[in-house]
N, C-alpha and C. Protein backbone atom coordinates (compact mmCIF):
# COMPACT_ATOMS: atom_id res chain seq x y z
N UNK A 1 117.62 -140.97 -97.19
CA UNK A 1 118.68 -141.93 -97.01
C UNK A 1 118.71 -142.97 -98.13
N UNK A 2 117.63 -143.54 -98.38
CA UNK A 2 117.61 -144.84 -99.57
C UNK A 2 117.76 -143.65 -100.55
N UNK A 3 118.14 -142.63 -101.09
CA UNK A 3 118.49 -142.01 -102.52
C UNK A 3 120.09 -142.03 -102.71
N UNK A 4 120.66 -141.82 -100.91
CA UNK A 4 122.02 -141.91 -100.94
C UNK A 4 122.49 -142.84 -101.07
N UNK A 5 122.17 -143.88 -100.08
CA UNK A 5 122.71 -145.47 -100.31
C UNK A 5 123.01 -145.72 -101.51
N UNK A 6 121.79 -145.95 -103.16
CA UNK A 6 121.53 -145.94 -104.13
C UNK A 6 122.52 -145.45 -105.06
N UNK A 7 122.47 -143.85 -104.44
CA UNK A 7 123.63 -143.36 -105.29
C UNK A 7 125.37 -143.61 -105.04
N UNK A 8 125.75 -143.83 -104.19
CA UNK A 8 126.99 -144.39 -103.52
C UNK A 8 127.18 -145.68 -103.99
N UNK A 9 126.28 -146.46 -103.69
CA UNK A 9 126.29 -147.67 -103.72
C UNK A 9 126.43 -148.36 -105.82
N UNK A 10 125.57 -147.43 -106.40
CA UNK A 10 125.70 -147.46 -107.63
C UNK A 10 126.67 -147.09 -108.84
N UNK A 11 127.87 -146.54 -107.48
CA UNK A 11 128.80 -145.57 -108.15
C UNK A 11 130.26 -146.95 -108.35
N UNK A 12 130.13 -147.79 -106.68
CA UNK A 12 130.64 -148.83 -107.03
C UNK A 12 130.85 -149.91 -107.54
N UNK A 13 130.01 -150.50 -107.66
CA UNK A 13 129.26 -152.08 -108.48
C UNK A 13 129.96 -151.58 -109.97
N UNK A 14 129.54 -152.74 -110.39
CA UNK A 14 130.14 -153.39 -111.63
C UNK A 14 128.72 -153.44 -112.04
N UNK A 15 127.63 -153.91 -112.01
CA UNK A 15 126.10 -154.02 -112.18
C UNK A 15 124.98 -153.02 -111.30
N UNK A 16 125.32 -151.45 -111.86
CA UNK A 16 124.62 -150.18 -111.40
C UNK A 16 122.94 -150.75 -111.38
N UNK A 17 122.27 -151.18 -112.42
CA UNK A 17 121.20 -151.27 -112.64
C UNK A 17 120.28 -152.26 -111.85
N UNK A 18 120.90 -152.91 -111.11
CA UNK A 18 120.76 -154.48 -110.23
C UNK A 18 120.43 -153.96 -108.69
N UNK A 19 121.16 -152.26 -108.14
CA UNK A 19 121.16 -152.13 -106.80
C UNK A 19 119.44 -151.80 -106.55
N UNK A 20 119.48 -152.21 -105.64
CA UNK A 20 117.71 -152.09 -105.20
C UNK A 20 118.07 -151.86 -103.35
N UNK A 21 117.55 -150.82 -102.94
CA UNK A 21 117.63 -150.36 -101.72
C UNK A 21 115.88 -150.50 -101.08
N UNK A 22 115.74 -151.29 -100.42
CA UNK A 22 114.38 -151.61 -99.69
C UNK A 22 114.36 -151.14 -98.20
N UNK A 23 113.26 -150.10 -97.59
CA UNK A 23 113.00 -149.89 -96.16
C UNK A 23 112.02 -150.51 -95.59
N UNK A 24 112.38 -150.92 -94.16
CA UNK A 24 111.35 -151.79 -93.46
C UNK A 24 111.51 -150.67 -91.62
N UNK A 25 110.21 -150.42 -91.51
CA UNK A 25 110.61 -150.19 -90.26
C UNK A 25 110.36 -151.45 -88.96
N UNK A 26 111.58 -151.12 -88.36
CA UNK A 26 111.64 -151.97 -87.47
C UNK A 26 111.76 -151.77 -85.89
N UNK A 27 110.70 -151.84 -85.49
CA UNK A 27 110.20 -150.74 -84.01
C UNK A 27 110.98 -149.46 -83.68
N UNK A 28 110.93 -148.67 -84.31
CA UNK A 28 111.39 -147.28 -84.53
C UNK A 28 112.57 -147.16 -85.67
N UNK A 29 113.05 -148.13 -85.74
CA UNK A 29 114.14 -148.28 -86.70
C UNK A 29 114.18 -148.02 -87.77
N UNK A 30 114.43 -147.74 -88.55
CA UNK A 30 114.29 -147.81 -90.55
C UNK A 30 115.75 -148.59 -90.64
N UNK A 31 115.05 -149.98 -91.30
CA UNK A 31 116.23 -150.76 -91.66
C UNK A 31 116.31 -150.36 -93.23
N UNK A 32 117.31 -150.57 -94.06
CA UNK A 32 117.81 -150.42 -95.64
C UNK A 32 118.15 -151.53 -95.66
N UNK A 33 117.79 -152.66 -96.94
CA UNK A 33 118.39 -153.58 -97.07
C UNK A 33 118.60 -153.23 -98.53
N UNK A 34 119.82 -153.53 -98.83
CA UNK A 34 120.99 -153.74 -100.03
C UNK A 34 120.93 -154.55 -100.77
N UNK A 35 120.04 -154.85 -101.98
CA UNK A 35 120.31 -155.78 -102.64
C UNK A 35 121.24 -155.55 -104.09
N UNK A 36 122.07 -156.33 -104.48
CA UNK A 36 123.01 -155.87 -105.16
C UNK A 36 123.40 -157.27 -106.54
N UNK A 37 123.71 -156.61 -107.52
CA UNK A 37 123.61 -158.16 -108.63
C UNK A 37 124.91 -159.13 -108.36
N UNK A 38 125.34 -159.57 -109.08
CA UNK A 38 125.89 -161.32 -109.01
C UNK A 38 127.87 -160.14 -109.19
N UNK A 39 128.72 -160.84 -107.98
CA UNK A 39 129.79 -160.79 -107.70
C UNK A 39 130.09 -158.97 -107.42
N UNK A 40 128.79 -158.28 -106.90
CA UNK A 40 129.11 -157.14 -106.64
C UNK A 40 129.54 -157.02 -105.32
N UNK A 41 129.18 -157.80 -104.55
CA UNK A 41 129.22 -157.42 -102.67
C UNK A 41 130.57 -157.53 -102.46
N UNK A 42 131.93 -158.25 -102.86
CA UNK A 42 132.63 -157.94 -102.39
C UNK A 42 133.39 -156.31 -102.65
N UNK A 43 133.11 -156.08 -103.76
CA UNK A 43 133.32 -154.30 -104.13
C UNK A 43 132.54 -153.51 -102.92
N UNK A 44 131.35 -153.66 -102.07
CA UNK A 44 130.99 -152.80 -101.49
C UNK A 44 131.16 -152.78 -99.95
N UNK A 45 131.67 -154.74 -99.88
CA UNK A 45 131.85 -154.85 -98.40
C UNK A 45 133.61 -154.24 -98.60
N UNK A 46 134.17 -154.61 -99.59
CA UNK A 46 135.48 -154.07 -99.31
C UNK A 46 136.69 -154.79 -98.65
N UNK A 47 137.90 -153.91 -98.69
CA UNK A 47 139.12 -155.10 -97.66
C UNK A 47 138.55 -154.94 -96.77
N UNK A 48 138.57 -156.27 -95.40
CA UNK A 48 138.07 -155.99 -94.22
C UNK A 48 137.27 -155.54 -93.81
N UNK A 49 135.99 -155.09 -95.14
CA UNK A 49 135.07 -154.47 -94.43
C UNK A 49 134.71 -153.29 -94.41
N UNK A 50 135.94 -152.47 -94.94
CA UNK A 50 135.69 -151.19 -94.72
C UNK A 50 135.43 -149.85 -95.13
N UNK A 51 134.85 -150.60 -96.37
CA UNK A 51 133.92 -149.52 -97.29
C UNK A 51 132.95 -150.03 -96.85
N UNK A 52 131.49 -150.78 -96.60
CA UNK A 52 130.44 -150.94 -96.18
C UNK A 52 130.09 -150.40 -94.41
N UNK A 53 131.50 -150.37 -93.86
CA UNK A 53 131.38 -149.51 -92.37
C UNK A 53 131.32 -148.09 -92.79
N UNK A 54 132.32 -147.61 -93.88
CA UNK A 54 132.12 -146.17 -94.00
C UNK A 54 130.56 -145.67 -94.22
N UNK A 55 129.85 -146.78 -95.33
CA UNK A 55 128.76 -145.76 -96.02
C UNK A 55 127.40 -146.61 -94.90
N UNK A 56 127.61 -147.43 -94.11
CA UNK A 56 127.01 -147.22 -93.02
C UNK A 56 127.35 -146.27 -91.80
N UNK A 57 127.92 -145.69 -91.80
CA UNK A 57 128.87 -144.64 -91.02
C UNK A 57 128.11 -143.58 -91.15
N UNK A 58 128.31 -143.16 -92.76
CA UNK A 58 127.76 -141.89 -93.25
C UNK A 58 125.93 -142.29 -92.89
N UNK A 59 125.47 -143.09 -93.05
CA UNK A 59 124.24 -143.20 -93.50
C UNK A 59 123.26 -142.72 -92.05
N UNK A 60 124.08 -143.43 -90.86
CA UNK A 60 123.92 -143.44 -89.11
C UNK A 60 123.97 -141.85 -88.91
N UNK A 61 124.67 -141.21 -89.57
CA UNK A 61 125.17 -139.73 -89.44
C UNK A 61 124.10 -138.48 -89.85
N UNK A 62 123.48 -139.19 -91.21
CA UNK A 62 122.69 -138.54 -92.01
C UNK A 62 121.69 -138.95 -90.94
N UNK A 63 120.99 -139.81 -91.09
CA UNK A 63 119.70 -140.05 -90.22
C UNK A 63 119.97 -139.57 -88.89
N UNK A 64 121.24 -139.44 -88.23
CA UNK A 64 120.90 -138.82 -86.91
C UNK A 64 120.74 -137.04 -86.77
N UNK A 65 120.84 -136.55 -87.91
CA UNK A 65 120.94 -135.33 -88.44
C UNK A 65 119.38 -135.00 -88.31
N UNK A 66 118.89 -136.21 -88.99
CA UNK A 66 116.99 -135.94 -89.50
C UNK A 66 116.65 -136.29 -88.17
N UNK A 67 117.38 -137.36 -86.69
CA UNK A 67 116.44 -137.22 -85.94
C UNK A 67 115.76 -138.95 -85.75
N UNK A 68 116.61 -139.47 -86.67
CA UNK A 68 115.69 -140.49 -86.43
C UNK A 68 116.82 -142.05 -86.44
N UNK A 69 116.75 -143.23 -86.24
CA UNK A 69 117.97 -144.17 -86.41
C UNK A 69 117.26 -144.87 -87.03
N UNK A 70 118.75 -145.92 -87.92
CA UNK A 70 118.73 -146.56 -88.64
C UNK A 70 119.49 -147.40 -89.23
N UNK A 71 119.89 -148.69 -89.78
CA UNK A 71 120.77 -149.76 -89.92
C UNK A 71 120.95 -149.88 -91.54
N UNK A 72 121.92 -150.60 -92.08
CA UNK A 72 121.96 -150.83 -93.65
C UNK A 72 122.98 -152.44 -93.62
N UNK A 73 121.84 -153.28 -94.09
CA UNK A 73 122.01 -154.43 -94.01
C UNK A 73 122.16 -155.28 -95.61
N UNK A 74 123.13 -155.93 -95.94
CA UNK A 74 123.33 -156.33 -97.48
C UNK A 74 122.43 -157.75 -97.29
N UNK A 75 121.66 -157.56 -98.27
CA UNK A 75 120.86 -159.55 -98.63
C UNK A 75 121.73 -160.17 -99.07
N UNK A 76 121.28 -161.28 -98.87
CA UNK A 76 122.75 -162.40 -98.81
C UNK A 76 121.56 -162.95 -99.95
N UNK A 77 121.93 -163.22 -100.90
CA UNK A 77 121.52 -163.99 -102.50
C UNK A 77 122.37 -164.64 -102.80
């Protein structure tokens, strides 16, 4: 999952080299947190939101495939 995020996520930004995808598990959970460089987040949160629902969408999809859940959360910097 953090190779996809990464790669998706790197395809949008304006500053590819800046995305850093970090896992924490969180009582069964695998959280992803998103860190992303200076004026990229609105490119990934999107109008309304709704490119960051899709590739959390996809991401909920993939991991429920492997069996296991999981969240994708952007750092607020």
């Amino acid at each position: 999952m953090q190779a996809f995020i990464e790669y998706v996520t790197k395809r949008l930004v304006n500053h590819p080299d800046e995305v850093r995808v970090e896992v924490e598990d969180r009582a069964g959970v695998q959280a992803y947190r998103l860190t992303l460089g200076p004026g990229d987040a609105g490119k990934i949160i999107g109008r309304r939101g709704t490119t960051i629902q899709a590739i959390r969408s996809l991401v909920q999809v993939g991991a429920q495939k492997k069996g296991i859940r999981c969240t994708l959360d952007l750092a607020d910097e």
